[in-house]
N, C-alpha and C. Protein backbone atom coordinates (compact mmCIF):
# COMPACT_ATOMS: atom_id res chain seq x y z
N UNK A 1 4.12 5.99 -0.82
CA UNK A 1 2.78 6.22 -0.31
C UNK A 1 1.85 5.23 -0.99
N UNK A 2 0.50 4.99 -0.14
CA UNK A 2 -0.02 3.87 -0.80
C UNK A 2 -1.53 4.10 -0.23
N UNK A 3 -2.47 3.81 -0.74
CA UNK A 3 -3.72 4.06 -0.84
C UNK A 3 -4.64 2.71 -0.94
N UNK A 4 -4.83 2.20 0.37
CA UNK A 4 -5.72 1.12 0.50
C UNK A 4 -7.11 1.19 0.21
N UNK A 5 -7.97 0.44 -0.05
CA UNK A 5 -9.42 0.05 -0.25
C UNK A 5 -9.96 0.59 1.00
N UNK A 6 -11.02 1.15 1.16
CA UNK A 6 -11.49 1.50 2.38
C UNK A 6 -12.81 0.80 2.86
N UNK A 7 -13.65 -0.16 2.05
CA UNK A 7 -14.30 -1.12 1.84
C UNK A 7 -14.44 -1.78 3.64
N UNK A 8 -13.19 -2.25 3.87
CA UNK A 8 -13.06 -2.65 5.26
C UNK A 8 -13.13 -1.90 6.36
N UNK A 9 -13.55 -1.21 7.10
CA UNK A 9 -13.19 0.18 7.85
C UNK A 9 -12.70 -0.38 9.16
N UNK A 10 -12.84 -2.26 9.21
CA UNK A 10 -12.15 -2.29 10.69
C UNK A 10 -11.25 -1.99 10.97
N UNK A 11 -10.56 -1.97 12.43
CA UNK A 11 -8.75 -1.59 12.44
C UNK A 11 -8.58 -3.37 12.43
N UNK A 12 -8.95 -4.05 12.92
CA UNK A 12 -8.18 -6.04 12.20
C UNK A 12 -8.22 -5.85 10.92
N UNK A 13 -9.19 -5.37 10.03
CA UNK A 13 -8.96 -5.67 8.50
C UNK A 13 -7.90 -4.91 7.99
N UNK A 14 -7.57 -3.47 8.47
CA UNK A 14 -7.26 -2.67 8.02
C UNK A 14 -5.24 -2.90 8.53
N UNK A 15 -5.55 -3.85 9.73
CA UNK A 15 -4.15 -4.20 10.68
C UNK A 15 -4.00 -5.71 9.32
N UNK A 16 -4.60 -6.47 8.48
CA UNK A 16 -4.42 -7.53 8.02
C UNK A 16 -3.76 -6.72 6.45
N UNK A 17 -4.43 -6.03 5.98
CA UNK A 17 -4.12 -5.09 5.31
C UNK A 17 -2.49 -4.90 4.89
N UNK A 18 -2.42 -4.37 6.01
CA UNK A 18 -0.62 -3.32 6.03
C UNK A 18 0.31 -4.88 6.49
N UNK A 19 -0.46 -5.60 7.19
CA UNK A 19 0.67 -6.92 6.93
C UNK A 19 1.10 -7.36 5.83
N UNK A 20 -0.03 -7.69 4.83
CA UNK A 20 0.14 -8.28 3.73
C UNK A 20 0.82 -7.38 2.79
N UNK A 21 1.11 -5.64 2.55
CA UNK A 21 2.01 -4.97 1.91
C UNK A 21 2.91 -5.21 2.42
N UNK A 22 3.54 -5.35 4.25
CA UNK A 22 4.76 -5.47 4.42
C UNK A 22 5.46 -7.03 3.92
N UNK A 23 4.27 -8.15 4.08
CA UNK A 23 4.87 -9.32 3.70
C UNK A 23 5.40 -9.17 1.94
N UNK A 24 4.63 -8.30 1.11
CA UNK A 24 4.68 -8.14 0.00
C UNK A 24 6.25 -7.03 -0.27
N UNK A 25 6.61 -6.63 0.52
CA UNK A 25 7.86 -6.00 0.60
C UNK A 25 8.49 -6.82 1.54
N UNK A 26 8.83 -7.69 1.89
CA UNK A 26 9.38 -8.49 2.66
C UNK A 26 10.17 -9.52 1.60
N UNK A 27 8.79 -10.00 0.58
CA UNK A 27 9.03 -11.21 -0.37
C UNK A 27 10.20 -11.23 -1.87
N UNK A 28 10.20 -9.46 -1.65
CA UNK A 28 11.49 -8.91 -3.21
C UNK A 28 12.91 -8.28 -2.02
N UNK A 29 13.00 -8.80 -0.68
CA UNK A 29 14.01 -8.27 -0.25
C UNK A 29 14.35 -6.77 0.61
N UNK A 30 13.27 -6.47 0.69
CA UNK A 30 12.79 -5.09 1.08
C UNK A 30 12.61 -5.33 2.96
N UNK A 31 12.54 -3.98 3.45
CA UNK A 31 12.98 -4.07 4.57
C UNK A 31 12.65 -2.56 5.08
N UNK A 32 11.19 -2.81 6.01
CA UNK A 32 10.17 -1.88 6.14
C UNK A 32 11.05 -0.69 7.58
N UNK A 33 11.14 0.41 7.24
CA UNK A 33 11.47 1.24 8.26
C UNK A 33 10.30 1.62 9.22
N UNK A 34 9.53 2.30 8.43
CA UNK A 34 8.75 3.68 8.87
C UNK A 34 7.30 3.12 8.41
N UNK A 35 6.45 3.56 9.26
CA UNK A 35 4.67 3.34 8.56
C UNK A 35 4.33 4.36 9.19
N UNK A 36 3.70 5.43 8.76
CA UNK A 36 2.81 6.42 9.00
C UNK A 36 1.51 6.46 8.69
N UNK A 37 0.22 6.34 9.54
CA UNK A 37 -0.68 5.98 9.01
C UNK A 37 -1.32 7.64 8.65
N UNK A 38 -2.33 7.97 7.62
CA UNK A 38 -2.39 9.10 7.64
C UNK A 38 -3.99 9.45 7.64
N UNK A 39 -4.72 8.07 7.59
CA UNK A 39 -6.11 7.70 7.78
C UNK A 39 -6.90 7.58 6.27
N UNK A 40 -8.25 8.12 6.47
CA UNK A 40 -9.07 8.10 5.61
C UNK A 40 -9.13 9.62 4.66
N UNK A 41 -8.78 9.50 3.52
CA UNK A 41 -8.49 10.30 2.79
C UNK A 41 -9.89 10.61 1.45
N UNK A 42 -10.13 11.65 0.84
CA UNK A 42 -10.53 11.86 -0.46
C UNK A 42 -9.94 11.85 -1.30
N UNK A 43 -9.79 10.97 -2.78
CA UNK A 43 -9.13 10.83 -3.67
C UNK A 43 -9.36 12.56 -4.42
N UNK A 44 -8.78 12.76 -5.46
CA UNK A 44 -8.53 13.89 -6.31
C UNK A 44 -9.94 13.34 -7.29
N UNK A 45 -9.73 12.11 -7.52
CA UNK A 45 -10.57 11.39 -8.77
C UNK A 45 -11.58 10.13 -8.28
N UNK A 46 -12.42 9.54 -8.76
CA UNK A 46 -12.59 8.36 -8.49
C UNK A 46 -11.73 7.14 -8.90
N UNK A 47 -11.43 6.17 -8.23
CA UNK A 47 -10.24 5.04 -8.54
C UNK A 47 -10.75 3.74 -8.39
N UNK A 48 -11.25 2.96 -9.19
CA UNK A 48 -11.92 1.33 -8.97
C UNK A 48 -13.46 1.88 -8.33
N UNK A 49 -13.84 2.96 -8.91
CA UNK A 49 -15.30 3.70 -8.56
C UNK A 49 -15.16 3.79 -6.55
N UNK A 50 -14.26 4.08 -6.62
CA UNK A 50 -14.00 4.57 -5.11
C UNK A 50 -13.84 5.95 -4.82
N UNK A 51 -14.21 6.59 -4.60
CA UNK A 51 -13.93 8.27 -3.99
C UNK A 51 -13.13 8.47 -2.90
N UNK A 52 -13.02 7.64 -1.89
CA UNK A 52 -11.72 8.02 -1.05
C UNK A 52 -11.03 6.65 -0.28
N UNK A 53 -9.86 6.70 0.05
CA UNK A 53 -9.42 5.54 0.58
C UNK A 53 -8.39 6.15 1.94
N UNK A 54 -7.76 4.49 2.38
CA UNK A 54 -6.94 4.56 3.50
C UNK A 54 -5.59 4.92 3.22
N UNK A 55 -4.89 6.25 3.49
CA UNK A 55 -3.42 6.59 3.25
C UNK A 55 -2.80 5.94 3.92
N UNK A 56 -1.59 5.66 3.75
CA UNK A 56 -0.13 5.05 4.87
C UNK A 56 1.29 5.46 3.81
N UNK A 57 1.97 6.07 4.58
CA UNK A 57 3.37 6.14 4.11
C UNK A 57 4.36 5.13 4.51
N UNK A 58 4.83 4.25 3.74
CA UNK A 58 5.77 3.34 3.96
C UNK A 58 6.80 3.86 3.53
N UNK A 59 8.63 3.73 4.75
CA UNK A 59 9.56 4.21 4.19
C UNK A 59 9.89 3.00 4.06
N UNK A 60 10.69 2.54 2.99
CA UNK A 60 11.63 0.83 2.94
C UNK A 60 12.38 1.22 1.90
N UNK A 61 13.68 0.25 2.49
CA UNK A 61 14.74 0.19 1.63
C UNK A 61 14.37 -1.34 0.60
N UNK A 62 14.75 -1.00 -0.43
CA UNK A 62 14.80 -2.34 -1.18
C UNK A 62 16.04 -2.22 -2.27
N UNK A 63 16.52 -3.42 -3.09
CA UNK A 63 17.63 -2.98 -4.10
C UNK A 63 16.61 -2.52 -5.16
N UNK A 64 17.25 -2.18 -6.09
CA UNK A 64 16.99 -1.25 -7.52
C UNK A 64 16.58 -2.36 -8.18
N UNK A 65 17.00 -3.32 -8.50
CA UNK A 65 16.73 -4.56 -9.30
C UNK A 65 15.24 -5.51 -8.65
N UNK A 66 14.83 -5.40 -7.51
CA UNK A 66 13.58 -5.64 -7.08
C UNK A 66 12.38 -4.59 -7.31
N UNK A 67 12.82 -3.43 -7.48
CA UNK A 67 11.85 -2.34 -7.46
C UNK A 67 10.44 -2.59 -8.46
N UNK A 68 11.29 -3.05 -10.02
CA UNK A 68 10.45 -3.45 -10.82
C UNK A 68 10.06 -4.69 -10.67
N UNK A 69 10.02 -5.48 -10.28
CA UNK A 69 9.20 -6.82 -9.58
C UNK A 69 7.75 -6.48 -8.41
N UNK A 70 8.67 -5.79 -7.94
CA UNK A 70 7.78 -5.30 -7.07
C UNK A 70 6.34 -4.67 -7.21
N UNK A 71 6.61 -3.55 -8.17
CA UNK A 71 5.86 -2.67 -8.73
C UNK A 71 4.89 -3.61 -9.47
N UNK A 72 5.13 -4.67 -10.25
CA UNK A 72 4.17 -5.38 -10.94
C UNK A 72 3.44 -6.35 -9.86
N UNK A 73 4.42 -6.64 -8.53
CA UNK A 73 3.33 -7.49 -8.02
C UNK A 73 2.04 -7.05 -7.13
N UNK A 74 2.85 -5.13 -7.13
CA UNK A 74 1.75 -4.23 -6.11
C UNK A 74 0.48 -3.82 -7.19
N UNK A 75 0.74 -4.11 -8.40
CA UNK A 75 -0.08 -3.51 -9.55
C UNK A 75 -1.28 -4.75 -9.05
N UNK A 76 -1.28 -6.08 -8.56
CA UNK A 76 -2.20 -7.17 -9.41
C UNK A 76 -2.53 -7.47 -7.03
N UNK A 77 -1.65 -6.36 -6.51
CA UNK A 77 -2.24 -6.55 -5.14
C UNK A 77 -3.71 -6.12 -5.12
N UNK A 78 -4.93 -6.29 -4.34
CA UNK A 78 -6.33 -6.32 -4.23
C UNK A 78 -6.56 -5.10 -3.46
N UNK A 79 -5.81 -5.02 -2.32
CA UNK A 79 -6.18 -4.04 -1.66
C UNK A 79 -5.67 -2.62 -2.05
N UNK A 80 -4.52 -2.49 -2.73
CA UNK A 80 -4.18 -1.48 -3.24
C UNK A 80 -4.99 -0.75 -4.18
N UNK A 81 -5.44 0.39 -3.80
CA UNK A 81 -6.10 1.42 -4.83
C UNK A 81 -5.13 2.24 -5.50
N UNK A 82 -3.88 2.51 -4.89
CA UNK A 82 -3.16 3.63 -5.90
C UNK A 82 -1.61 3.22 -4.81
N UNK A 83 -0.97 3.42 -5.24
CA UNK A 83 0.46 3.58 -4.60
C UNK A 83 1.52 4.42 -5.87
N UNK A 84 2.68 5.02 -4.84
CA UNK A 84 3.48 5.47 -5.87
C UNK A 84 5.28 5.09 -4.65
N UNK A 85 5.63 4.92 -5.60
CA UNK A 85 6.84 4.77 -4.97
C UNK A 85 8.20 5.48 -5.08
N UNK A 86 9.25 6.29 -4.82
CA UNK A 86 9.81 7.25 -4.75
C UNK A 86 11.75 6.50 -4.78
C-alpha cells in the first residue's frame, strides 16, 4: 500500500504519479499485477505536514534481494508520503 502526495488533485498528475511508482518497480525487477485505487484518504497523523493523501494498493511480485533496494529508493521517491510493503 502506498500513500501519494495529494498536492496534485489532477487525474494526469495523479495518472503521472502511479507511472513513475510502477517505472520505480519496474527498475529493481518487479512486475506490477494489481492497482487498486482507493482515493483520497485521512491520514491517522500528519505526514510531511499533510493530513490526508492519495491511497493505491499495488500487488507486485519482485525477488527478496531487490526488496531492500527498493525500499531505499521508495524512501528518497517525492511523491510518496508513506508506503508499506508486505
Amino acid at each position: 500500500m502506498i500513500v501519494l502526495s495529494p498536492a496534485e488533485a489532477t487525474v494526469d498528475a495523479r495518472k503521472n504519479q502511479l507511472k513513475g511508482l510502477e517505472d520505480l518497480i519496474k527498475k529493481f525487477s518487479g512486475k506490477v499485477l494489481q492497482k487498486t485505487e482507493l482515493g483520497r484518504r485521512p491520514l491517522g497523523y500528519p505526514v510531511r505536514k499533510q493530513k490526508d493523501g492519495y491511497a493505491v494498493v499495488v500487488d507486485f511480485e519482485m525477488e527478496t534481494l531487490q526488496q531492500d533496494l527498493f525500499r531505499r529508493a521508495a524512501e528518497l521517491h517525492e511523491d510518496l508520503v508513506k508506503y508499506m510493503v508486505v
